[in-house]
N, C-alpha and C. Protein backbone atom coordinates (compact mmCIF):
# COMPACT_ATOMS: atom_id res chain seq x y z
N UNK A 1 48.21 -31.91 84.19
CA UNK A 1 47.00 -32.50 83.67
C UNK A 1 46.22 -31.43 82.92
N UNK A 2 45.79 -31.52 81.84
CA UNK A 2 45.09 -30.71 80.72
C UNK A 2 43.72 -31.57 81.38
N UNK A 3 42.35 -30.13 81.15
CA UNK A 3 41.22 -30.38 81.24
C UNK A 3 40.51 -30.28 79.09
N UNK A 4 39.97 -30.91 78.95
CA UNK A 4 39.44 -30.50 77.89
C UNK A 4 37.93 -30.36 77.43
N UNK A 5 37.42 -30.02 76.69
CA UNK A 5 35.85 -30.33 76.74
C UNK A 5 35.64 -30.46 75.32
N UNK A 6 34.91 -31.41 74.49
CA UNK A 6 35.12 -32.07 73.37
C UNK A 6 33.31 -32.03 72.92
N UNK A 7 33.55 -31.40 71.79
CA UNK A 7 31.69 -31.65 71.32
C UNK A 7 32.16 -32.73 70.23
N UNK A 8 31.25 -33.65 69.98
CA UNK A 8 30.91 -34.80 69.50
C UNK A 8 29.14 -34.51 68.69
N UNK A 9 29.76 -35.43 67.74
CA UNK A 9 28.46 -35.78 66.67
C UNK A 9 28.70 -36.26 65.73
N UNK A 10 27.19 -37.28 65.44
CA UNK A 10 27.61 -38.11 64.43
C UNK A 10 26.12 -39.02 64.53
N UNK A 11 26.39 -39.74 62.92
CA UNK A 11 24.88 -40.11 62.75
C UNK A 11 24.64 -41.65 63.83
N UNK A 12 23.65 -41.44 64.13
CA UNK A 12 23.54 -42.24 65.62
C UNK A 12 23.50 -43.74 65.50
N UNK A 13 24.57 -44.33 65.97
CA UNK A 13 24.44 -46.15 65.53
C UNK A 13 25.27 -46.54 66.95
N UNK A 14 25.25 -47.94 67.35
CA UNK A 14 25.68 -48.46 68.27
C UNK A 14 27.33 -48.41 67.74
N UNK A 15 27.77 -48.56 68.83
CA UNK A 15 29.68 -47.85 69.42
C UNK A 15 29.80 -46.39 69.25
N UNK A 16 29.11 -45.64 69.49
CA UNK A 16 29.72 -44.27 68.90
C UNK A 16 30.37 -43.97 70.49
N UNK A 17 30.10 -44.37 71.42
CA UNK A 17 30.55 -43.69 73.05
C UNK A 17 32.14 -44.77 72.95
N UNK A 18 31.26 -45.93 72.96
CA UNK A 18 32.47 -46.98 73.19
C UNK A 18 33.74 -46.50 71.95
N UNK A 19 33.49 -45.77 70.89
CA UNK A 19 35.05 -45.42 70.16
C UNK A 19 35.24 -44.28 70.73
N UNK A 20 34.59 -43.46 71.22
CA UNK A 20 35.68 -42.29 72.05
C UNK A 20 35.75 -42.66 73.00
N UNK A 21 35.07 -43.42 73.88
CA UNK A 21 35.82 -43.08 75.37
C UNK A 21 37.19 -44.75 75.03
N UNK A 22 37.18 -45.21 74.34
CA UNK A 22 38.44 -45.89 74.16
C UNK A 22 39.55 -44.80 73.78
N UNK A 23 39.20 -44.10 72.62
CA UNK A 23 40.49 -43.41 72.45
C UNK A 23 40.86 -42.29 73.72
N UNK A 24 39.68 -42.07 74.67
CA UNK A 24 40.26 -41.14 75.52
C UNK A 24 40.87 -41.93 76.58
N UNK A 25 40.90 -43.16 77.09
CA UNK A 25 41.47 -44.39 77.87
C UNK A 25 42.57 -44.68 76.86
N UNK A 26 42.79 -44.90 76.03
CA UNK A 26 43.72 -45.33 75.28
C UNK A 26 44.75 -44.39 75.80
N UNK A 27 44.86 -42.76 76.04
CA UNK A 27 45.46 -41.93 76.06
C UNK A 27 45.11 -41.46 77.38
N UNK A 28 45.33 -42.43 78.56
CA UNK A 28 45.52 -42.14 79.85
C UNK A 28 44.06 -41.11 79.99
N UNK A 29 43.14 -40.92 79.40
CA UNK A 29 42.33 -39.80 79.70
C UNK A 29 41.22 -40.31 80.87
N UNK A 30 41.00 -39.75 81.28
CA UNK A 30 39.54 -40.06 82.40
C UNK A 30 38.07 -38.34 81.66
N UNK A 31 37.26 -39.54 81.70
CA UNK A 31 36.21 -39.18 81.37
C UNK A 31 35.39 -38.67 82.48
N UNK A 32 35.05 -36.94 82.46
CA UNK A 32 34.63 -36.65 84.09
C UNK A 32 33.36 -36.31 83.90
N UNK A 33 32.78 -36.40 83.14
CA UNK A 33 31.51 -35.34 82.80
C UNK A 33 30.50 -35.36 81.59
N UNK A 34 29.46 -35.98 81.34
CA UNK A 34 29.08 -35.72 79.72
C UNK A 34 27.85 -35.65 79.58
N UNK A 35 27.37 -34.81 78.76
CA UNK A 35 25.51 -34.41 78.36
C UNK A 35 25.67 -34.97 76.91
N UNK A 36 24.97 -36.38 76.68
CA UNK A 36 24.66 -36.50 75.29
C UNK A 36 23.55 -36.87 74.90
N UNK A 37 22.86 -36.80 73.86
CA UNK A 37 21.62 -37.22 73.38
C UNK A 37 21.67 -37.76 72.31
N UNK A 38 20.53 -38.01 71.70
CA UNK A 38 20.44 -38.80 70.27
C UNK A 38 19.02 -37.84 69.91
N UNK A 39 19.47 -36.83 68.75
CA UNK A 39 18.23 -35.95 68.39
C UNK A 39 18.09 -36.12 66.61
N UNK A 40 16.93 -36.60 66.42
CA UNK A 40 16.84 -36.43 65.12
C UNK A 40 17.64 -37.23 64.22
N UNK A 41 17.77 -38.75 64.35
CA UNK A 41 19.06 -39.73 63.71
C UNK A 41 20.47 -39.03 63.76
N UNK A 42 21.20 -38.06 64.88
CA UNK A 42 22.44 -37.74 64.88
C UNK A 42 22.64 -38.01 66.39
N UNK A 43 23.65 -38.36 66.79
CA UNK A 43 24.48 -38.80 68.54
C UNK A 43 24.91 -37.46 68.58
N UNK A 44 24.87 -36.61 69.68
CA UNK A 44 25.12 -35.22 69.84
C UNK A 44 25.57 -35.02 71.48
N UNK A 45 26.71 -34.62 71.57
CA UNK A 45 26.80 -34.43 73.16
C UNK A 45 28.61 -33.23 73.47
N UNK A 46 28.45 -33.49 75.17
CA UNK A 46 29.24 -32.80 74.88
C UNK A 46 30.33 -33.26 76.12
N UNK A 47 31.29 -33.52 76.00
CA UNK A 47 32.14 -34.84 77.54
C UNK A 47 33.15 -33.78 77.99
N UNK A 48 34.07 -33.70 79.24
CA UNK A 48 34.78 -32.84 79.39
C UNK A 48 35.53 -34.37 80.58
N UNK A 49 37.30 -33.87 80.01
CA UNK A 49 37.92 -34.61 80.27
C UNK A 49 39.41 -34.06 80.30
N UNK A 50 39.75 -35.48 81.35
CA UNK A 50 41.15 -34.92 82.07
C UNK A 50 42.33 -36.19 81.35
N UNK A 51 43.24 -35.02 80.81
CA UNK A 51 44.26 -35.72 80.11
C UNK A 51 46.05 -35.30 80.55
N UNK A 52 47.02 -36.48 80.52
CA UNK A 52 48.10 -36.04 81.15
C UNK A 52 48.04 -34.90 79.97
N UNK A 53 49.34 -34.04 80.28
CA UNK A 53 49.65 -32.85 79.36
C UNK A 53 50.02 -33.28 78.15
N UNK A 54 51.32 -34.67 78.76
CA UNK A 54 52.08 -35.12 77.18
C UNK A 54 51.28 -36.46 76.63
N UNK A 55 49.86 -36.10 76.56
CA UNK A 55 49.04 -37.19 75.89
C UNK A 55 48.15 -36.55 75.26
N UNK A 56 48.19 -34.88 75.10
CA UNK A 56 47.42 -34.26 74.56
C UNK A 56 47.11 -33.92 73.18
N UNK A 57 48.10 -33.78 72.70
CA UNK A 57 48.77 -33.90 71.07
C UNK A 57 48.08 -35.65 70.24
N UNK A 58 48.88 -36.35 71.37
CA UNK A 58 47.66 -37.77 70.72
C UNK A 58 46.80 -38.33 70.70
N UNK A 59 46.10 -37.30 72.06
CA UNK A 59 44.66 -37.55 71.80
C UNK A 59 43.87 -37.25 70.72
N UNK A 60 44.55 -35.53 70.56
CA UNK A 60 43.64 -34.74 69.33
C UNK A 60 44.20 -35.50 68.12
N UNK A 61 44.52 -36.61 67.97
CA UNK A 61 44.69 -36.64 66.90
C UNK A 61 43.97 -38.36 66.51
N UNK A 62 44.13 -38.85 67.61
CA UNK A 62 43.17 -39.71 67.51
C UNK A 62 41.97 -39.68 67.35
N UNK A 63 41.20 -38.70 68.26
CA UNK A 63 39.74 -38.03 67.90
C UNK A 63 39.74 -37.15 66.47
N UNK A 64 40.39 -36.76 65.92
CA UNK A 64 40.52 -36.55 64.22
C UNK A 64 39.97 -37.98 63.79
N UNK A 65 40.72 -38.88 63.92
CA UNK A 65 40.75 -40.09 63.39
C UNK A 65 39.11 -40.95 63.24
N UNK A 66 38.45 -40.42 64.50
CA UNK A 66 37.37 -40.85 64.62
C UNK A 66 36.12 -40.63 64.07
N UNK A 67 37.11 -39.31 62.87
CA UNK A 67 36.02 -39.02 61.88
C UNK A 67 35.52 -40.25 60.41
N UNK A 68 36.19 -41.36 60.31
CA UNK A 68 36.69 -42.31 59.78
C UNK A 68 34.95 -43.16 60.39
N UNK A 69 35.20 -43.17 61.48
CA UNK A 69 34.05 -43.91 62.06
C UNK A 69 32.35 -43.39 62.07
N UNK A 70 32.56 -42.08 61.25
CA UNK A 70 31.60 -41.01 61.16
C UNK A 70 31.16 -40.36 62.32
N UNK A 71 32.08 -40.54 63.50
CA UNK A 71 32.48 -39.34 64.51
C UNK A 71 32.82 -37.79 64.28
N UNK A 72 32.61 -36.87 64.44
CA UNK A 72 32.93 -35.50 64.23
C UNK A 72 33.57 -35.27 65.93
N UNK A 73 34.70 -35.12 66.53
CA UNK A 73 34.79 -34.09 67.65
C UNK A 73 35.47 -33.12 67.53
N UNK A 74 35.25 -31.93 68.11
CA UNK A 74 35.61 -30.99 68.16
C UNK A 74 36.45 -30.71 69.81
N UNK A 75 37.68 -30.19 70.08
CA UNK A 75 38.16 -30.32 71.25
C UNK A 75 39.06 -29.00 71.70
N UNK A 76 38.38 -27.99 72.76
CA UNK A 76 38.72 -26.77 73.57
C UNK A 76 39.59 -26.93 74.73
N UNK A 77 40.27 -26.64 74.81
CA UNK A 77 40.59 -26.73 76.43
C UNK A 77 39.75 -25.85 77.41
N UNK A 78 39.23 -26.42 78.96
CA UNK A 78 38.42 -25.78 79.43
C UNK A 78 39.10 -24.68 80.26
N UNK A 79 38.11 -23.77 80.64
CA UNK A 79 38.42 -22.31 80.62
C UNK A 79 38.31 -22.84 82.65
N UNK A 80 38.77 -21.69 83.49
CA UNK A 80 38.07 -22.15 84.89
C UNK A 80 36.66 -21.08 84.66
N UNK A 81 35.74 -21.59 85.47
CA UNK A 81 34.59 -21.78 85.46
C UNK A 81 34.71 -20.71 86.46
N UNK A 82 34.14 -19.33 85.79
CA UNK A 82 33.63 -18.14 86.84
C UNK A 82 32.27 -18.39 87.70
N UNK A 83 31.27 -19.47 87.06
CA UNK A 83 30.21 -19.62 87.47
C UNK A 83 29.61 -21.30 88.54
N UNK A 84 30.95 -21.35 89.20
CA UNK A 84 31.65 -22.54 89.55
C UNK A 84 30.32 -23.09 90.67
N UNK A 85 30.14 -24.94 91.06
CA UNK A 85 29.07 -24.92 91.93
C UNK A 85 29.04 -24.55 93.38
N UNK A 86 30.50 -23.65 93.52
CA UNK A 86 30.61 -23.43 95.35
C UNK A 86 30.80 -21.95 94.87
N UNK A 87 30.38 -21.18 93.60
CA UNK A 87 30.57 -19.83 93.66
C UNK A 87 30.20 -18.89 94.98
N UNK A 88 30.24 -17.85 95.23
CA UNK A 88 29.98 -17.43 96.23
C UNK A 88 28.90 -16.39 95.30
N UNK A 89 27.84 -16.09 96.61
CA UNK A 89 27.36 -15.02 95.72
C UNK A 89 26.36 -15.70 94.73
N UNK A 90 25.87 -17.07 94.47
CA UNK A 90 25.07 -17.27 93.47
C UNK A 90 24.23 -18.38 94.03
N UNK A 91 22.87 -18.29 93.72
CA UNK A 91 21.62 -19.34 94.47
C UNK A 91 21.78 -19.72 92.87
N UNK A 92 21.30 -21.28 93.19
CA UNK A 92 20.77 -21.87 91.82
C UNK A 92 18.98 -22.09 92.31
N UNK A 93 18.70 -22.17 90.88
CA UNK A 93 17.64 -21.90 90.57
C UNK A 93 16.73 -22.88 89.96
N UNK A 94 15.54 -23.82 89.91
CA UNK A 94 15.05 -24.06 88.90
C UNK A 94 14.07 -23.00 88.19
N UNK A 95 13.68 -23.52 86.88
CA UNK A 95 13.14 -22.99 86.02
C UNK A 95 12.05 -24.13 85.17
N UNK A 96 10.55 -23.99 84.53
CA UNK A 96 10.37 -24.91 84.08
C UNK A 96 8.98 -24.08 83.67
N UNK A 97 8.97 -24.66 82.20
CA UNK A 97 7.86 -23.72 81.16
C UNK A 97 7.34 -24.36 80.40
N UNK A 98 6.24 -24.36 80.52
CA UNK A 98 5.31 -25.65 79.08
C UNK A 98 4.34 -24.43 78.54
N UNK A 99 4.31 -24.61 77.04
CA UNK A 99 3.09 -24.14 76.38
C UNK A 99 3.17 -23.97 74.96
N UNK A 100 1.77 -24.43 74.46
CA UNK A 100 2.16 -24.30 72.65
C UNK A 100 3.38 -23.76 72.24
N UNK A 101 3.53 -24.59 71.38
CA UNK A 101 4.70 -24.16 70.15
C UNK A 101 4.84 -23.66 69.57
N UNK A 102 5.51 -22.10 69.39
CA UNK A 102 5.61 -21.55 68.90
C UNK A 102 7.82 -21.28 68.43
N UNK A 103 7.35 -20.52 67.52
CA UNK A 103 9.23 -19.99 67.35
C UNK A 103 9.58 -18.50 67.93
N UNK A 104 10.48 -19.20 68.80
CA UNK A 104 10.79 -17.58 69.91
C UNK A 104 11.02 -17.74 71.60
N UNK A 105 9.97 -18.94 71.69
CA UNK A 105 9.80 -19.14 72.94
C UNK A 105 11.26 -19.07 73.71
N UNK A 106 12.13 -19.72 73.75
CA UNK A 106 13.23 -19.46 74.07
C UNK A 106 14.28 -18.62 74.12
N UNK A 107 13.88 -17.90 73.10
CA UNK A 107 14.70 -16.64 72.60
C UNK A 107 14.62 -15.62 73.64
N UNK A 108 13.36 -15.47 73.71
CA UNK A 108 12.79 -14.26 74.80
C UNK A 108 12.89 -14.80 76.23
N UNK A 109 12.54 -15.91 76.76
CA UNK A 109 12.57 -16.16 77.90
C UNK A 109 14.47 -15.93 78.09
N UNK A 110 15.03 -16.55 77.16
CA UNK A 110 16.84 -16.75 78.03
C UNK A 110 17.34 -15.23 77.58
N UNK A 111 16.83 -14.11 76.45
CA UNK A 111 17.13 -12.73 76.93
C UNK A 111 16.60 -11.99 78.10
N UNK A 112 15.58 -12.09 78.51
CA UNK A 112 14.87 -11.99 80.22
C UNK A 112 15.80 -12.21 80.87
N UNK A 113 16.02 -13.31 81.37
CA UNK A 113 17.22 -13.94 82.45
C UNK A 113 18.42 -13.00 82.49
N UNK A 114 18.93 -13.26 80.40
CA UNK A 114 20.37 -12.70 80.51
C UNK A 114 20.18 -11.11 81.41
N UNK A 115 19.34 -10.84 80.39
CA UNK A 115 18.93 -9.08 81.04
C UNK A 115 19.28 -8.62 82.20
N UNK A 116 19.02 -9.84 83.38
CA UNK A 116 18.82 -10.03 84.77
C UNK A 116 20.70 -10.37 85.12
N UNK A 117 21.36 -10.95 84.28
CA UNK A 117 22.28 -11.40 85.05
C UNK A 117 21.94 -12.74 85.13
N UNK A 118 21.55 -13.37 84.80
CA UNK A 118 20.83 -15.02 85.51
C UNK A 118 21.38 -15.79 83.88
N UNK A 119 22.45 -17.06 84.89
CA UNK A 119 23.05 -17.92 83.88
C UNK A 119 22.15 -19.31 83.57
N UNK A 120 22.29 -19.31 82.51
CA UNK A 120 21.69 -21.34 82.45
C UNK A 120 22.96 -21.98 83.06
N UNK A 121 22.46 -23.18 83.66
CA UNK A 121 23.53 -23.79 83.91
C UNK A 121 23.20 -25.47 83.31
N UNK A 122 22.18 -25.79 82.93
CA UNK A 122 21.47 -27.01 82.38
C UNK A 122 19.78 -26.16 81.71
N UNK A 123 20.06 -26.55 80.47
CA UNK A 123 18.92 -26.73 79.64
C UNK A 123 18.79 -27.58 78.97
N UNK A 124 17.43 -28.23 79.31
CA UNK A 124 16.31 -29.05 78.39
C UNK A 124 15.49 -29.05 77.76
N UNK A 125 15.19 -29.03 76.77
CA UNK A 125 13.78 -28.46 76.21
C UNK A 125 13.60 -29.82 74.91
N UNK A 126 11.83 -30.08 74.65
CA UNK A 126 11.12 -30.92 74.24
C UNK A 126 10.18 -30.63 73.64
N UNK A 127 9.62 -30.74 72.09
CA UNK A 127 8.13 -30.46 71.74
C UNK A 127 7.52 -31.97 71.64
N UNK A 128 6.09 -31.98 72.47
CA UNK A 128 5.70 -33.29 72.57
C UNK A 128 3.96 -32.38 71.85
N UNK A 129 2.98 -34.27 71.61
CA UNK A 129 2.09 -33.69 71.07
C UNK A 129 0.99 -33.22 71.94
N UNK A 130 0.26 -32.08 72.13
CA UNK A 130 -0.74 -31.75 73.18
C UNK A 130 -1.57 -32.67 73.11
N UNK A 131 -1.73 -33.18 74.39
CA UNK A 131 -3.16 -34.11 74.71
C UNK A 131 -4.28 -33.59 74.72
N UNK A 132 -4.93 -34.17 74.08
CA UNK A 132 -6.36 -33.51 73.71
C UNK A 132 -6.78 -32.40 73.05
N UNK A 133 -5.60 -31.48 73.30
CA UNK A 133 -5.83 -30.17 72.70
C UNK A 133 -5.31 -29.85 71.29
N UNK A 134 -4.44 -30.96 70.65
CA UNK A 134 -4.00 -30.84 69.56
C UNK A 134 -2.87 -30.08 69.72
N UNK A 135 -2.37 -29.93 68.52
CA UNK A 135 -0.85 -29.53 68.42
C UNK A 135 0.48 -29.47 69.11
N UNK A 136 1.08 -28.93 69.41
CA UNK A 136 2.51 -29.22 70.17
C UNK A 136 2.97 -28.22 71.27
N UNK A 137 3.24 -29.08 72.35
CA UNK A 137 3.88 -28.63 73.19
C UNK A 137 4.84 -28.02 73.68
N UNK A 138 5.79 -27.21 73.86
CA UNK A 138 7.13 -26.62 74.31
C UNK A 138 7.18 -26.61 75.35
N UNK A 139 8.22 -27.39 75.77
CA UNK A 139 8.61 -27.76 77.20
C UNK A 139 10.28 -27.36 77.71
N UNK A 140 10.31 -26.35 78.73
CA UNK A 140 11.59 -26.19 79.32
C UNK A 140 12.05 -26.63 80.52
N UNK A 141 12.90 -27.12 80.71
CA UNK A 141 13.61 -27.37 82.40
C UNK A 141 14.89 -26.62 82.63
N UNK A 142 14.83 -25.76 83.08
CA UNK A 142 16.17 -25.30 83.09
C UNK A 142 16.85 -24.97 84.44
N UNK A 143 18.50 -25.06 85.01
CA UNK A 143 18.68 -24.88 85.78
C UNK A 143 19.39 -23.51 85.99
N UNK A 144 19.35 -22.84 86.97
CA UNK A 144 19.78 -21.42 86.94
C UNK A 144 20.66 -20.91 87.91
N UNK A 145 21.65 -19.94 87.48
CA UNK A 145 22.56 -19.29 88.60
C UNK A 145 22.02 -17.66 88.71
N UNK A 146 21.50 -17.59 89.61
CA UNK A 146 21.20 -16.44 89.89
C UNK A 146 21.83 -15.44 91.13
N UNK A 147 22.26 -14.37 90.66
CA UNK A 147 23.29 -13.61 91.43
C UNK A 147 22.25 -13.54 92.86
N UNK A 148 22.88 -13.76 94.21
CA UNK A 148 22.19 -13.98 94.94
C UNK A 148 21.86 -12.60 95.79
N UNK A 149 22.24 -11.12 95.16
CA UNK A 149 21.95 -10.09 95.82
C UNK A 149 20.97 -9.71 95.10
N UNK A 150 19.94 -10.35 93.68
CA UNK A 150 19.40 -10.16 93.03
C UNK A 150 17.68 -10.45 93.82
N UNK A 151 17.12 -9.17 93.62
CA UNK A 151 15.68 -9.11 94.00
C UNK A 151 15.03 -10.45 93.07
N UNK A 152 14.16 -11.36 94.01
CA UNK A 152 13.77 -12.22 93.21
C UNK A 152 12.50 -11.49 92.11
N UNK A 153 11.89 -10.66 93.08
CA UNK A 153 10.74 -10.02 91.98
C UNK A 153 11.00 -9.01 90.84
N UNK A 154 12.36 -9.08 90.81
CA UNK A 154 12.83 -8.39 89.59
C UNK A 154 13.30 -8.91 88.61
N UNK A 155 13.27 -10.44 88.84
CA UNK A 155 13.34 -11.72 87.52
C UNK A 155 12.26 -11.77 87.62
N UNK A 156 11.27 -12.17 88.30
CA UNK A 156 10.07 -13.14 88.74
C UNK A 156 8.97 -12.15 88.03
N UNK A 157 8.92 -11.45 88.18
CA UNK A 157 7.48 -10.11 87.66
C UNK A 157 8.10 -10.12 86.32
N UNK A 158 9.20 -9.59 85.57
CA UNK A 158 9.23 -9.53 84.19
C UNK A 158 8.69 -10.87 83.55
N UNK A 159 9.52 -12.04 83.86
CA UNK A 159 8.96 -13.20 83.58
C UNK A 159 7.69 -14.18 83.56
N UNK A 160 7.31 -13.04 84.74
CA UNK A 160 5.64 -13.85 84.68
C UNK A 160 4.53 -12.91 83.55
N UNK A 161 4.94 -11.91 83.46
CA UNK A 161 4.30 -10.87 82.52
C UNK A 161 4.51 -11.43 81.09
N UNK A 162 6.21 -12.05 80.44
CA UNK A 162 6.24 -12.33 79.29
C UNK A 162 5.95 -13.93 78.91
N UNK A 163 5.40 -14.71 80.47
CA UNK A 163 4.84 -15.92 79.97
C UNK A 163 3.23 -15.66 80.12
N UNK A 164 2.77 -14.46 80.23
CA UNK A 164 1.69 -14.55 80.08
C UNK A 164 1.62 -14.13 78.88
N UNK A 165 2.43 -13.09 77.81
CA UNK A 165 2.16 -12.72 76.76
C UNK A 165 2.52 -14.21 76.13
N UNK A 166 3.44 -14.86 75.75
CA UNK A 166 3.83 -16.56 75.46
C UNK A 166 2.40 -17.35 75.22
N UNK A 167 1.69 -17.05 76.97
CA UNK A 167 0.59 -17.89 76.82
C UNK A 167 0.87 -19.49 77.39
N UNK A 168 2.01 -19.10 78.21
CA UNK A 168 3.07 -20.38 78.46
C UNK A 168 2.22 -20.80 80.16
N UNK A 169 3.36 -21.60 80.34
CA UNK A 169 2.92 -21.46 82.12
C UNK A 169 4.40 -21.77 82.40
N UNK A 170 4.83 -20.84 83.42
CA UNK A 170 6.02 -21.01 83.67
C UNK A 170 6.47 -20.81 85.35
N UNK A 171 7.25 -21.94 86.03
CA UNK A 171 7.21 -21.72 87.32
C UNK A 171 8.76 -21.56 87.49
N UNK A 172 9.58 -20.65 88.75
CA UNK A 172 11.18 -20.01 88.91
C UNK A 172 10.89 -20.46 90.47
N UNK A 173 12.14 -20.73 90.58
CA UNK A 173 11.95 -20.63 91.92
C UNK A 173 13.73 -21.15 92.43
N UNK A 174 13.85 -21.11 93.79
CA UNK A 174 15.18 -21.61 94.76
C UNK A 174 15.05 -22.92 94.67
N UNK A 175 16.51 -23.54 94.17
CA UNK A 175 16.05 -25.05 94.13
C UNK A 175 16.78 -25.51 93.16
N UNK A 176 18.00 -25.89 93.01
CA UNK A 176 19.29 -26.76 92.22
C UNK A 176 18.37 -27.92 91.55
N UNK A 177 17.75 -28.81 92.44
CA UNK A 177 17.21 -29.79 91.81
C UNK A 177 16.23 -29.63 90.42
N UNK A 178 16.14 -30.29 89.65
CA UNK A 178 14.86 -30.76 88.67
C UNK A 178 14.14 -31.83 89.49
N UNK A 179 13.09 -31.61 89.18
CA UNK A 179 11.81 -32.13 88.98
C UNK A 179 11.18 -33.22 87.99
């Protein structure tokens, strides 16, 4: 059994799921996994799926095909996962940051982390319009693997120092779940 993981996109109209996950059923595939959205009039996501070995060749070629339908996928085989959810050695984490909009915000907060060793494992992020206060919001949810021999105040103090320069409000903490 081949694992694969397939990015998808395409301008956003009703069937765009229902023509791939047919061609991945069509081709014995089971569909295990998928983050998609609809951003900005384009269908954008990303599915990871289990295919016999000798159905692999016609899958990829059917998902070619689906460019016809103004589908784009793109298709990797998946790697094993060093950062796996029974890793040993790693607390997950939430993460979650609101504050004016600016360009950067993200940049600097996920080099912090990397700095640290500390993986995303789910990111979300949203600009909505500030209530009352005018202009726009930046909003993060993120979920985190953090090496678990890792001093928390040695993520936690850099990070609270560069969401105060941000101007953000940003809360870390133990805790897989979102909010």
């Amino acid at each position: 059994m081949a694992t694969l993981v397939l990015t998808v996109i395409g301008d956003d109209r009703a069937g765009l799921v229902s023509a791939l996950s047919a061609a991945i059923s069509d081709h014995r595939g089971s569909w295990q996994r998928s983050e998609m959205a609809r951003l900005a009039g384009k269908f954008a996501g990303v599915v990871l799926v289990d295919v016999p070995d000798s159905q692999v060749v016609a899958l990829e070629a059917a998902l070619v095909d689906l460019s016809a339908a103004g589908l784009t996928v793109g298709v990797a085989p998946a790697q094993p996962d060093s950062r796996s959810e029974d890793a040993a050695g790693v607390d997950h984490w939430h993460l979650h940051l609101v504050g004016q909009d600016r360009p950067g915000i993200l940049a600097e907060v996920s080099a912090a982390l990397a700095g640290h060793g500390v993986g995303i494992d789910e990111l979300a992020t949203s600009v909505t319009e500030a209530p009352m206060a005018g202009g726009l919001l930046f909003e993060v949810e993120a979920r985190l693997s953090v090496p678990a021999d890792l001093d928390a105040a040695a993520v936690s103090g850099p990070l609270e120092r560069l969401a105060d320069e941000l101007m953000v409000d940003l809360t870390m903490g133990p805790g897989a779940d979102r909010t």
